[in-house]
Protein backbone atom coordinates (compact mmCIF):
# COMPACT_ATOMS: atom_id res chain seq x y z
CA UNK A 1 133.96 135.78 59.55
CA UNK A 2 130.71 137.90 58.71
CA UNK A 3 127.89 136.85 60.75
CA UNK A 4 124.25 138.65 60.15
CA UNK A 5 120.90 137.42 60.73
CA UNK A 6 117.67 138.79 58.70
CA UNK A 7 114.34 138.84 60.04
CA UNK A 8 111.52 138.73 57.63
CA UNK A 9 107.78 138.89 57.95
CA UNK A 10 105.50 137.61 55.41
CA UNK A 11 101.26 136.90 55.19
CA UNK A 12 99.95 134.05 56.59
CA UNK A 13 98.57 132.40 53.63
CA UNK A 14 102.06 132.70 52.40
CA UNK A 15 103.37 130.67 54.98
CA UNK A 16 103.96 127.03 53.15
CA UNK A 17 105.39 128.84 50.43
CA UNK A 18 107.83 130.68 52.20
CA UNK A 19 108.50 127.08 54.09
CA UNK A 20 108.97 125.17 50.63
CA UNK A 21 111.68 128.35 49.44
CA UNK A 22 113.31 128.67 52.68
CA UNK A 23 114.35 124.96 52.52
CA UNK A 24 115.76 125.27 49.02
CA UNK A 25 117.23 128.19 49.72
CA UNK A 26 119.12 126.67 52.55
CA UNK A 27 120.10 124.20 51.09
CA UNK A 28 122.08 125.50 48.19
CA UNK A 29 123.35 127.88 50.18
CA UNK A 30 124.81 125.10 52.96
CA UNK A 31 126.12 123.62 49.24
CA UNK A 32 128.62 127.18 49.07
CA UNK A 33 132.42 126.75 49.52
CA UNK A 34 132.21 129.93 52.04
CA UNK A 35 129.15 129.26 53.79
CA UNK A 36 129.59 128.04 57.32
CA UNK A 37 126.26 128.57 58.71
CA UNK A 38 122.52 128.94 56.86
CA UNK A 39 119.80 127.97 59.31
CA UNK A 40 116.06 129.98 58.63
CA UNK A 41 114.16 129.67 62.16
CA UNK A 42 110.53 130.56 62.52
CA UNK A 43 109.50 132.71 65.42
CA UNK A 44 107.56 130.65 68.05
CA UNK A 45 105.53 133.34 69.16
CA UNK A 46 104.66 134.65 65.82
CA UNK A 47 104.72 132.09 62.61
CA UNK A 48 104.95 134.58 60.18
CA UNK A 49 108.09 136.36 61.30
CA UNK A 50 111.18 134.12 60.03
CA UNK A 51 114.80 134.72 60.96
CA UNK A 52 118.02 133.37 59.08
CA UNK A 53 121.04 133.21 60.98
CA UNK A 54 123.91 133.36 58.28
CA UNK A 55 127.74 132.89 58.25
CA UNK A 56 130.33 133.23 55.93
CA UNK A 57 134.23 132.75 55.81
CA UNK A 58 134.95 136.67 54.17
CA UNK A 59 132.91 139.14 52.24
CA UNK A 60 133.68 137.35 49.42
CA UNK A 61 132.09 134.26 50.18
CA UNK A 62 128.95 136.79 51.10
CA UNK A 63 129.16 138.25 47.92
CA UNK A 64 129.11 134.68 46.15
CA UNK A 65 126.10 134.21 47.95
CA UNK A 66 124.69 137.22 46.41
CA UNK A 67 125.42 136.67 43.06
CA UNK A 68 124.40 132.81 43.15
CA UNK A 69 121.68 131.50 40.88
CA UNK A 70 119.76 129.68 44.32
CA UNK A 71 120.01 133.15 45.61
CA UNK A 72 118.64 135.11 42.65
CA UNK A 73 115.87 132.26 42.26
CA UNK A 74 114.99 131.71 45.79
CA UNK A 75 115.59 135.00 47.33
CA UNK A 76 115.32 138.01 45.40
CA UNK A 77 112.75 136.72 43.02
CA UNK A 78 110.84 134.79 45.74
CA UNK A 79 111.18 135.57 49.56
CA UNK A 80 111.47 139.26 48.52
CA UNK A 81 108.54 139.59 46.12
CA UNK A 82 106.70 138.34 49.43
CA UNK A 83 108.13 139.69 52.70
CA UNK A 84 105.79 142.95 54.11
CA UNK A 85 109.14 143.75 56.31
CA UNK A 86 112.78 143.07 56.49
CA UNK A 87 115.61 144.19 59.01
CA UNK A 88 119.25 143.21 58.77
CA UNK A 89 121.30 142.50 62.20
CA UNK A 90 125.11 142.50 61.68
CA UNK A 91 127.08 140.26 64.24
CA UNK A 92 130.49 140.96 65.93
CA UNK A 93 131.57 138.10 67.84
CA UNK A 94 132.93 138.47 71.38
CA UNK A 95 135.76 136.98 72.29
């Protein structure tokens, strides 16, 4: 399982726009064969900071995730033309 969650700030006047893509995003991504968890969250204490917790059986079901068309449309050519910052948390779970 590969587990990760990204944290992403963006502008405040970006915020319904980063709303509307987040919600597409998420939900092609739930659509994935691999995926086992996609949930964005917004920070309570700061609207403008968004985190995704993500999932996925294997690397390769990560990198299908990466190569997808929702991906390319959603994320790289719209969350990531708009985010100020972005920070990567890998996840090892404990059992």
């Amino acid at each position: 399982m590969v587990s990760f969650m990204v944290r992403l700030k963006f502008a405040s006047e970006d915020r319904a726009d980063v709303a509307e893509t987040l919600r597409a995003l998420a939900s092609a991504s739930r659509q994935e064969p691999g995926c086992v968890s996609y949930i964005p969250h917004r920070l309570e204490d700061d609207p403008d900071t968004v985190l995704i917790y993500e999932q996925y059986r294997d690397a390769s079901a990560l990198a299908a995730h990466r190569a997808s068309e929702h991906f390319k449309k959603h994320a790289v050519a719209g969350l990531f033309q708009k985010m100020r910052e972005r920070s990567v948390e890998n996840l090892i779970a404990v059992d």
